[in-house]
C-alpha atoms as a PDB file:
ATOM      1  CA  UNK A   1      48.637  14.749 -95.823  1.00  0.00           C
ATOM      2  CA  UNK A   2      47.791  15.566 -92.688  1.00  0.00           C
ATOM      3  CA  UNK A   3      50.882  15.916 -89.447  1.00  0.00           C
ATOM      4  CA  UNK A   4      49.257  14.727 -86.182  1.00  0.00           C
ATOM      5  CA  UNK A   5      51.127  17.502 -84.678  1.00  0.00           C
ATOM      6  CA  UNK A   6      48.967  20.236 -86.772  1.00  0.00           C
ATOM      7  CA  UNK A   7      45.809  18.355 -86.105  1.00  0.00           C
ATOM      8  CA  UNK A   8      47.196  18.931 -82.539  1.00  0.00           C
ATOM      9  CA  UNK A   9      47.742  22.521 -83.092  1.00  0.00           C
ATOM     10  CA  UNK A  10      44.418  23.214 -84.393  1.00  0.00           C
ATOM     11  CA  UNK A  11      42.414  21.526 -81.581  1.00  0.00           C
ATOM     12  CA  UNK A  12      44.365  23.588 -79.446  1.00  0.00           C
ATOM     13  CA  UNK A  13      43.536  27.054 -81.412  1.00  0.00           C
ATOM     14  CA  UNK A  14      40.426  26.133 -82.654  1.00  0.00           C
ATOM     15  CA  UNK A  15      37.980  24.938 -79.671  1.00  0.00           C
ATOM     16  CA  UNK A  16      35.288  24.937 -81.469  1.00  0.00           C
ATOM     17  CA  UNK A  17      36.269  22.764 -83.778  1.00  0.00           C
ATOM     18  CA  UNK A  18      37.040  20.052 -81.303  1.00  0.00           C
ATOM     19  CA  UNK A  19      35.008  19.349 -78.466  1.00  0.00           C
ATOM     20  CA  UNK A  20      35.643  16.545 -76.075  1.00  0.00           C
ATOM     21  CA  UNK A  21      33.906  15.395 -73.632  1.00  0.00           C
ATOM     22  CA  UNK A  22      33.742  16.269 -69.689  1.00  0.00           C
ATOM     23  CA  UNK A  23      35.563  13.863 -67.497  1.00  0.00           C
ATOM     24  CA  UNK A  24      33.133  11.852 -65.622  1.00  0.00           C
ATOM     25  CA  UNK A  25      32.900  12.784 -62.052  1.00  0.00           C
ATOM     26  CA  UNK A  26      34.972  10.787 -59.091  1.00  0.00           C
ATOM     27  CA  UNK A  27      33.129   7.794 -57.362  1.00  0.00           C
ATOM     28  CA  UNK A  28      32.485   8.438 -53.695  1.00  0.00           C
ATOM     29  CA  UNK A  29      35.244   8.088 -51.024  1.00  0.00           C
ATOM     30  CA  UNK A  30      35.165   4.094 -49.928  1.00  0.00           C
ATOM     31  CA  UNK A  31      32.915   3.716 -47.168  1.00  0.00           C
ATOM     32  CA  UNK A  32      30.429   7.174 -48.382  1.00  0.00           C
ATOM     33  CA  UNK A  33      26.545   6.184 -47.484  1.00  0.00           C
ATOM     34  CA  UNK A  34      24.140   8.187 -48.760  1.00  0.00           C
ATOM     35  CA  UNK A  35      20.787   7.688 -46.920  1.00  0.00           C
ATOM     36  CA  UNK A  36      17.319   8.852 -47.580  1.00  0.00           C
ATOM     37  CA  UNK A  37      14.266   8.373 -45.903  1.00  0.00           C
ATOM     38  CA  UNK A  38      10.321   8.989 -46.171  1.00  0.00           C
ATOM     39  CA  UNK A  39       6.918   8.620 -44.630  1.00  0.00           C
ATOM     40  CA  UNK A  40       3.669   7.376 -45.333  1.00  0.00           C
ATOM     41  CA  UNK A  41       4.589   4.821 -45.397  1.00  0.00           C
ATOM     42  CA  UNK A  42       8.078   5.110 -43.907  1.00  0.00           C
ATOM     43  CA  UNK A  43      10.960   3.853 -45.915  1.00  0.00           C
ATOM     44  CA  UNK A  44      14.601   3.917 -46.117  1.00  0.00           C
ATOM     45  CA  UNK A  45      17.304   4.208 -48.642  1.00  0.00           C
ATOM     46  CA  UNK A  46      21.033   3.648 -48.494  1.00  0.00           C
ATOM     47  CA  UNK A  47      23.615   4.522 -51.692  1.00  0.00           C
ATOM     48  CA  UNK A  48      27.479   3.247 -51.208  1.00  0.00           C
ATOM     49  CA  UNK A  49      29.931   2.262 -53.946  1.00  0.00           C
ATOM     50  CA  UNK A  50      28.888  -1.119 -54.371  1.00  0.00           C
ATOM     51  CA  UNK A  51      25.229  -1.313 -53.784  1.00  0.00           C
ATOM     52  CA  UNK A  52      21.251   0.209 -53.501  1.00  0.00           C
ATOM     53  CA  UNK A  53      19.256  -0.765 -50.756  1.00  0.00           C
ATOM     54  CA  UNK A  54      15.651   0.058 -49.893  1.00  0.00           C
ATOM     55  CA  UNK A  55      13.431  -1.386 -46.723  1.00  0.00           C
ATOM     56  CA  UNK A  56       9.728  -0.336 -46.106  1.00  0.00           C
ATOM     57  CA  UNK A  57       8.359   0.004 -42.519  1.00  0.00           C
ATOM     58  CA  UNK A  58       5.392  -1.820 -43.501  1.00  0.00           C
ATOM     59  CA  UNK A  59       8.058  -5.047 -44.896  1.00  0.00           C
ATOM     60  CA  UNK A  60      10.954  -5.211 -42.587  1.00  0.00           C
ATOM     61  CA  UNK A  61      12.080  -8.545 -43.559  1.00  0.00           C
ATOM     62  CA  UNK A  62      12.363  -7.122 -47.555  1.00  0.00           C
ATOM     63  CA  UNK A  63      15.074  -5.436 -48.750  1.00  0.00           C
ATOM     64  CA  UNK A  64      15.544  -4.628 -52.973  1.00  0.00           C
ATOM     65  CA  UNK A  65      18.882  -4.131 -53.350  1.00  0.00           C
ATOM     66  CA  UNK A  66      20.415  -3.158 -57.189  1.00  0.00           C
ATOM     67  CA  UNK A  67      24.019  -2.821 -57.990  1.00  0.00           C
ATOM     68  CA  UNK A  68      24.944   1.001 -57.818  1.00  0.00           C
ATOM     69  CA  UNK A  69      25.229   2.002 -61.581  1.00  0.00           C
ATOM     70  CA  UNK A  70      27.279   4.985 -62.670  1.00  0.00           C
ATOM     71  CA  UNK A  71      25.490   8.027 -61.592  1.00  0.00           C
ATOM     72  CA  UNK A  72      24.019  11.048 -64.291  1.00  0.00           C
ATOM     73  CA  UNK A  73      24.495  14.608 -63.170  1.00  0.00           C
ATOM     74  CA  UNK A  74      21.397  15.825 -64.015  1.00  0.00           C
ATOM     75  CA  UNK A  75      20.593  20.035 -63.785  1.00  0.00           C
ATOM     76  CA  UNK A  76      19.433  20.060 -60.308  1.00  0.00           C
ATOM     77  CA  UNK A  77      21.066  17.013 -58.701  1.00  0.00           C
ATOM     78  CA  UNK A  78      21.931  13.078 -59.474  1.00  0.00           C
ATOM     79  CA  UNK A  79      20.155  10.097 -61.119  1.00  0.00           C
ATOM     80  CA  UNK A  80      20.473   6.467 -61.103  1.00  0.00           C
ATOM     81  CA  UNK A  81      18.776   3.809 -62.906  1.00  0.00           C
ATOM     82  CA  UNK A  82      18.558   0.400 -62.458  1.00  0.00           C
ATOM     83  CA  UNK A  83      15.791  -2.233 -63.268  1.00  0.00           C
ATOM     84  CA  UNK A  84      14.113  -2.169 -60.247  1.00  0.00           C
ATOM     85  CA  UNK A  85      15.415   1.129 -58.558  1.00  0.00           C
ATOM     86  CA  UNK A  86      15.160   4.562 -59.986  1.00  0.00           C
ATOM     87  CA  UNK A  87      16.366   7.742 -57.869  1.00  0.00           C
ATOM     88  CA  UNK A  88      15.947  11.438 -58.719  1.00  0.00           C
ATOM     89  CA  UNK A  89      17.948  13.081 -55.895  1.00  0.00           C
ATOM     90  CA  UNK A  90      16.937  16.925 -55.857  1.00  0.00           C
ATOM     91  CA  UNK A  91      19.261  19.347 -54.339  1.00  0.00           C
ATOM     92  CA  UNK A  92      16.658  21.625 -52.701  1.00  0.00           C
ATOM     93  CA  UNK A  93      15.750  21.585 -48.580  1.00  0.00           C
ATOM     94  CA  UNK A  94      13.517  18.755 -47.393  1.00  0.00           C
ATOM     95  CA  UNK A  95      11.410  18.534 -44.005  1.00  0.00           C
ATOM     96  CA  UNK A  96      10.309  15.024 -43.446  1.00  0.00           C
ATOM     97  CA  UNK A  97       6.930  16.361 -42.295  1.00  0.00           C
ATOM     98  CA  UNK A  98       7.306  14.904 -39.280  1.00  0.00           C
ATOM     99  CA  UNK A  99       9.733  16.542 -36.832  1.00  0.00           C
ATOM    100  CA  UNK A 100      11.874  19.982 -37.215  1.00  0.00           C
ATOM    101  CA  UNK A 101      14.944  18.135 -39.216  1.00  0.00           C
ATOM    102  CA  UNK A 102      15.730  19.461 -42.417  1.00  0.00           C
ATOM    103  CA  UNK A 103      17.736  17.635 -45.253  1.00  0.00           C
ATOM    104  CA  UNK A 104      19.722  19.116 -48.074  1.00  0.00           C
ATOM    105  CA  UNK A 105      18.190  16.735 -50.786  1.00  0.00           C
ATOM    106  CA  UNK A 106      14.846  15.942 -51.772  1.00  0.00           C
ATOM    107  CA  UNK A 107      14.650  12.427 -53.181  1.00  0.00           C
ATOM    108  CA  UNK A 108      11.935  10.755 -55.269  1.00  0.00           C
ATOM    109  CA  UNK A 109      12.443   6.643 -55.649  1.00  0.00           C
ATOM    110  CA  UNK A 110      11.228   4.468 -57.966  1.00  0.00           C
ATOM    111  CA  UNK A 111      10.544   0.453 -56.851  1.00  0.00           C
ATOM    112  CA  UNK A 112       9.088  -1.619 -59.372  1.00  0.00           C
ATOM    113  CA  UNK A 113       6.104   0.467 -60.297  1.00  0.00           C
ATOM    114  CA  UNK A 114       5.714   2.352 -57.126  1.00  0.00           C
ATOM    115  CA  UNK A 115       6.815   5.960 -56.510  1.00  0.00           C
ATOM    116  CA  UNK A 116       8.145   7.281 -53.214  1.00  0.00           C
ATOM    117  CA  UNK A 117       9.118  10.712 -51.863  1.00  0.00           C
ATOM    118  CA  UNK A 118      11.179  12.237 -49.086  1.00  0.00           C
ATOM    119  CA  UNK A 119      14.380  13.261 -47.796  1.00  0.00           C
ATOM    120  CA  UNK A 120      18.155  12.725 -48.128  1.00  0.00           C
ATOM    121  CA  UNK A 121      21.306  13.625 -46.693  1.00  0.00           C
ATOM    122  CA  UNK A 122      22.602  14.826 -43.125  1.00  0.00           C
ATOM    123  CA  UNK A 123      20.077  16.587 -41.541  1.00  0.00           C
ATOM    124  CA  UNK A 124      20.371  19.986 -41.122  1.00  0.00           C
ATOM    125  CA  UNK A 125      20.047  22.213 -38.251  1.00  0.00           C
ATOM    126  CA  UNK A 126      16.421  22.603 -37.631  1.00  0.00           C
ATOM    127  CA  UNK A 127      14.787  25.864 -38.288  1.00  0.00           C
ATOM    128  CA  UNK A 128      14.535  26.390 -34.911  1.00  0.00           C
ATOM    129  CA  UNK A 129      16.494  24.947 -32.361  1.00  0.00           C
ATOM    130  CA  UNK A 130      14.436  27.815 -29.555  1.00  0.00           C
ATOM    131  CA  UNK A 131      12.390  26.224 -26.824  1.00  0.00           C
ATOM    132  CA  UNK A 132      14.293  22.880 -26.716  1.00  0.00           C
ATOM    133  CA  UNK A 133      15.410  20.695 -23.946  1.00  0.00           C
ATOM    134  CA  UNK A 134      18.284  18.223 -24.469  1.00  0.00           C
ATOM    135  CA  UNK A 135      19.802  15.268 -21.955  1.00  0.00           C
ATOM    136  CA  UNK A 136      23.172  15.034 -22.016  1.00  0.00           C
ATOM    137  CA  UNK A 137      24.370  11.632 -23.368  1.00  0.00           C
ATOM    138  CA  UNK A 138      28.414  11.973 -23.652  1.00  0.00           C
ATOM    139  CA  UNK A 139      31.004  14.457 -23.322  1.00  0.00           C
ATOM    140  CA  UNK A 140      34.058  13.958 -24.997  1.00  0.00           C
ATOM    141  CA  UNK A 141      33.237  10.207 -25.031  1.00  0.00           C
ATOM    142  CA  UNK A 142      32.938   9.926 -21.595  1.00  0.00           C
ATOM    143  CA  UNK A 143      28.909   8.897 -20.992  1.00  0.00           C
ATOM    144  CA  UNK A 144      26.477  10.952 -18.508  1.00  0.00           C
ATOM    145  CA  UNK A 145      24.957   9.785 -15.549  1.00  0.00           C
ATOM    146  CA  UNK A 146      21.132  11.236 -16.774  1.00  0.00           C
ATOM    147  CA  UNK A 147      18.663  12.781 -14.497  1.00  0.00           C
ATOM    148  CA  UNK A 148      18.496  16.913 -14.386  1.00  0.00           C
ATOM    149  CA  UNK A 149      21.919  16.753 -13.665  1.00  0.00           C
ATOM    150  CA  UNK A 150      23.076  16.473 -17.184  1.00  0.00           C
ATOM    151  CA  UNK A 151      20.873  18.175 -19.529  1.00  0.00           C
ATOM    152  CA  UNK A 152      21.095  21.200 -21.866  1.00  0.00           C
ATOM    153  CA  UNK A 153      17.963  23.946 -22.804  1.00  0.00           C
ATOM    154  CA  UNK A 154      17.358  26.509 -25.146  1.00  0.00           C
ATOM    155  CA  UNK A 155      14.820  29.128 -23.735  1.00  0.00           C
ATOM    156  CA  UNK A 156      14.539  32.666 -24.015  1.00  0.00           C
ATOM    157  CA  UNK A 157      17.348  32.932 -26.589  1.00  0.00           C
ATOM    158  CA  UNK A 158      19.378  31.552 -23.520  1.00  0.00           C
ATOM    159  CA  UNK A 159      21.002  28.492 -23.169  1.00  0.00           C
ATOM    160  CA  UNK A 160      21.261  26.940 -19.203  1.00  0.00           C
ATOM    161  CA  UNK A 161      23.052  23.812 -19.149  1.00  0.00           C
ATOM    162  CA  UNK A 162      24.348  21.259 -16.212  1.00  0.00           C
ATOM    163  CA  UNK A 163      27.020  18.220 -16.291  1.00  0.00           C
ATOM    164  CA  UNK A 164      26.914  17.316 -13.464  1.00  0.00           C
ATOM    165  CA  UNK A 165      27.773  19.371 -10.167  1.00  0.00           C
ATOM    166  CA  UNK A 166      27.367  22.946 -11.342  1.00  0.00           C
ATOM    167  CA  UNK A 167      25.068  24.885 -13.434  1.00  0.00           C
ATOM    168  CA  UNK A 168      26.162  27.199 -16.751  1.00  0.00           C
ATOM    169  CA  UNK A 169      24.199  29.532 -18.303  1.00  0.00           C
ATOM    170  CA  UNK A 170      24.065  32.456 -20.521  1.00  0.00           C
ATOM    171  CA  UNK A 171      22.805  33.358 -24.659  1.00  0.00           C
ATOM    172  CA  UNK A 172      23.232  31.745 -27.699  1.00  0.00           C
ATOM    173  CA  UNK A 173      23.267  32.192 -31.470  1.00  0.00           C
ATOM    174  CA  UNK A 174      22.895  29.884 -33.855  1.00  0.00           C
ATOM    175  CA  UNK A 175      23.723  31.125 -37.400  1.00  0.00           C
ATOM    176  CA  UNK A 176      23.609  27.891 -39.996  1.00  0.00           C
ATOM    177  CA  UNK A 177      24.563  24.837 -38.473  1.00  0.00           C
ATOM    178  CA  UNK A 178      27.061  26.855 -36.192  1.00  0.00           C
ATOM    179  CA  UNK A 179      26.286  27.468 -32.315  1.00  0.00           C
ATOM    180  CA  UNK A 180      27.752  30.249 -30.535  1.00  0.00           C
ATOM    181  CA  UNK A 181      27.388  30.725 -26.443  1.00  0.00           C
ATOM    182  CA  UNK A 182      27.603  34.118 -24.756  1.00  0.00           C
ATOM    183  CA  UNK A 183      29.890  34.092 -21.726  1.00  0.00           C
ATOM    184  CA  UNK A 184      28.529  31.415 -19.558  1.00  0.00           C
ATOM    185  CA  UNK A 185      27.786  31.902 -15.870  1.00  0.00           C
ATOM    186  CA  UNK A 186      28.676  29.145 -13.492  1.00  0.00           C
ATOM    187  CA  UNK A 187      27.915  28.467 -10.192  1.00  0.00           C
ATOM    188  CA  UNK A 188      31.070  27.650  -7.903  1.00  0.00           C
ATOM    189  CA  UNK A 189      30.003  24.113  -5.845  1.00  0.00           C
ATOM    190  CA  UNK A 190      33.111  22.124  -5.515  1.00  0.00           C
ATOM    191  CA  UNK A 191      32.260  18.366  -6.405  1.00  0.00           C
ATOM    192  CA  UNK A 192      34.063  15.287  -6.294  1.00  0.00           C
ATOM    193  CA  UNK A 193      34.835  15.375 -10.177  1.00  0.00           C
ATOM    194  CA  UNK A 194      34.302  17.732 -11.800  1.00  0.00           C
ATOM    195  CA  UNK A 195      35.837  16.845 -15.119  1.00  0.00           C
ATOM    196  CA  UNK A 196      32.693  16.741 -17.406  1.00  0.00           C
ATOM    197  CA  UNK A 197      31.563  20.090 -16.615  1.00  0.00           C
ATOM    198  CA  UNK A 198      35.239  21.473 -17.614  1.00  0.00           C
ATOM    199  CA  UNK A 199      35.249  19.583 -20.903  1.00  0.00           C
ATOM    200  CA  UNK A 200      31.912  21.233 -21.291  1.00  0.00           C
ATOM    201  CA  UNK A 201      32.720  24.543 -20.776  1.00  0.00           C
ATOM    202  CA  UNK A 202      35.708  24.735 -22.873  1.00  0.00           C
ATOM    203  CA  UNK A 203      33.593  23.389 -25.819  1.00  0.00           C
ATOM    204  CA  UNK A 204      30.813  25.546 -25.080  1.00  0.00           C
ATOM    205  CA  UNK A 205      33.269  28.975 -25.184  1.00  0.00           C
ATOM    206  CA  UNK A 206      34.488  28.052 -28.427  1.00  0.00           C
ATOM    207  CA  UNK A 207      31.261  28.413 -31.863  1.00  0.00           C
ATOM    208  CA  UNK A 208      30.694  24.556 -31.794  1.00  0.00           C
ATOM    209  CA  UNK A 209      29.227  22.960 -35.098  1.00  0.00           C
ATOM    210  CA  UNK A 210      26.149  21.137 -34.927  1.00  0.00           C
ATOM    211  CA  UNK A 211      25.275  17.837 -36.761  1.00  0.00           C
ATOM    212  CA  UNK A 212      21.584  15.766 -36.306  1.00  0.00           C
ATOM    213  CA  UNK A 213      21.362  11.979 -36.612  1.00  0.00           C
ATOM    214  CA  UNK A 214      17.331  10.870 -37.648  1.00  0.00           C
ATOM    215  CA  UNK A 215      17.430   9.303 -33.876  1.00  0.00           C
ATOM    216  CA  UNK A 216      16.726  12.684 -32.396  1.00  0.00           C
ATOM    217  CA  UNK A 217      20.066  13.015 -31.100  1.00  0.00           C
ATOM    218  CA  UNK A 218      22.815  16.308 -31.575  1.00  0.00           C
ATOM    219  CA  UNK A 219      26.092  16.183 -31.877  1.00  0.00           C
ATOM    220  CA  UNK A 220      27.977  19.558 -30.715  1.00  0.00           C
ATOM    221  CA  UNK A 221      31.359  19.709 -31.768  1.00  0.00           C
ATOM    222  CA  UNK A 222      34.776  21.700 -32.340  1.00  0.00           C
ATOM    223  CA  UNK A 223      38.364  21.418 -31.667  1.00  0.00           C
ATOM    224  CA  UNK A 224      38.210  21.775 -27.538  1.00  0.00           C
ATOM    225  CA  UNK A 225      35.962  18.068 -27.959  1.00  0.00           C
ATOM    226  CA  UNK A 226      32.354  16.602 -28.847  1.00  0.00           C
ATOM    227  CA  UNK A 227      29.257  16.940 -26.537  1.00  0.00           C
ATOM    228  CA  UNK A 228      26.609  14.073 -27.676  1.00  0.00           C
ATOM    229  CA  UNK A 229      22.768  15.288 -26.632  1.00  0.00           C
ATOM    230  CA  UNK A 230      19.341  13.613 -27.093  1.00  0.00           C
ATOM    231  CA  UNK A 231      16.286  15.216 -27.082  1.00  0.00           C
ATOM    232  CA  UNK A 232      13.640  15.327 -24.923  1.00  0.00           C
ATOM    233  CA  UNK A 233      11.074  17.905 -26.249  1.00  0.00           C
END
């Protein structure tokens, strides 16, 4: 007869003869969207906890939606499968073909019987953020004016910024999704307030990280505060 404790014993000393299987892995943190899109035709994908959700340009008013199910790790990245909705999320980089983003994930779809491909994740930094111009939208929260007053550009490996009264300028390197600024020059005009432009420049002499939204706009960001751009060319 067999003691539970020395079958114990020998799955302990004896791997091989007792293999168990991998925990599955944790659900996403509440509130997680994943979101992948495409074109020709455009199309749009959203993955949370609870539910799948996929719109086409060319149907607005149509959404298929399919309970999440639990997802399979596969070699290269995750699958789910549902009746209706089938997703084979690739973890290789993805341009959408039609600006300079790049994603993380490429993402085939399945609806019904028709097949879909594009991109998922949060954009990347584009391959080349060089011969840009930005207006400035917010800085730390507080929102910009417009006009040439309050834009940023990247020429020249040089970036020249105003917002507001004075001007800043001076080089740039971007190495990932991390911006760093030379030392900035400024011109000296006193101005009524001048608070924007000194939230500015404390961000700007600190590496800022960089995140892209699909609506073009740029998010520069580190511990001094956030500076909110959105491009113009």
């Amino acid at each position: 007869m067999t003691r539970p404790w020395l079958l114990m014993l020998s799955c302990a000393t004896l791997l091989a003869g007792c293999v168990t299987a991998p925990p599955p892995p944790p659900p996403p943190p509440p509130g997680d969207v994943y979101v992948a899109l495409g074109t020709e035709p455009f199309w749009r994908l959203t993955i949370n906890q609870q539910e799948m959700v996929f719109t086409e340009a060319n149907a607005p008013g149509v959404q298929i939606m399919q309970p999440t199910p639990r997802v399979i790790i596969g070699i290269a990245g995750e699958i789910y499968e549902t009746p209706r909705i089938g997703i084979n999320i690739v973890h290789a980089r993805c341009s959408d073909g039609m600006s300079d983003r790049v994603y993380p994930d490429k993402v085939q779809v399945r609806i019904d019987n028709r097949q879909f491909n594009g991109c998922g994740g949060e954009p990347m930094a584009p391959t080349a953020i060089e011969n840009t111009g930005w207006s400035v939208v917010s800085v730390n929260g507080k929102p910009a004016q417009g006009g040439e007053s309050y834009s940023v550009q990247f020429q020249n490996g040089r970036l020249s910024a105003r917002f507001g009264c004075n001007s800043m300028a001076g080089s740039y390197h971007l190495d990932g999704l991390t911006l760093t600024a030379g030392a900035l020059a400024m011109t000296r005009m006193a101005c009524p307030d001048m608070t924007m432009e000194a939230d500015a420049a404390k961000i700007l002499s600190l590496p800022v990280q960089l995140k892209w939204d699909p609506s073009n706009r740029l998010t520069l960001s580190n511990s001094a505060g956030v500076i909110v751009l959105r491009r113009n060319y």
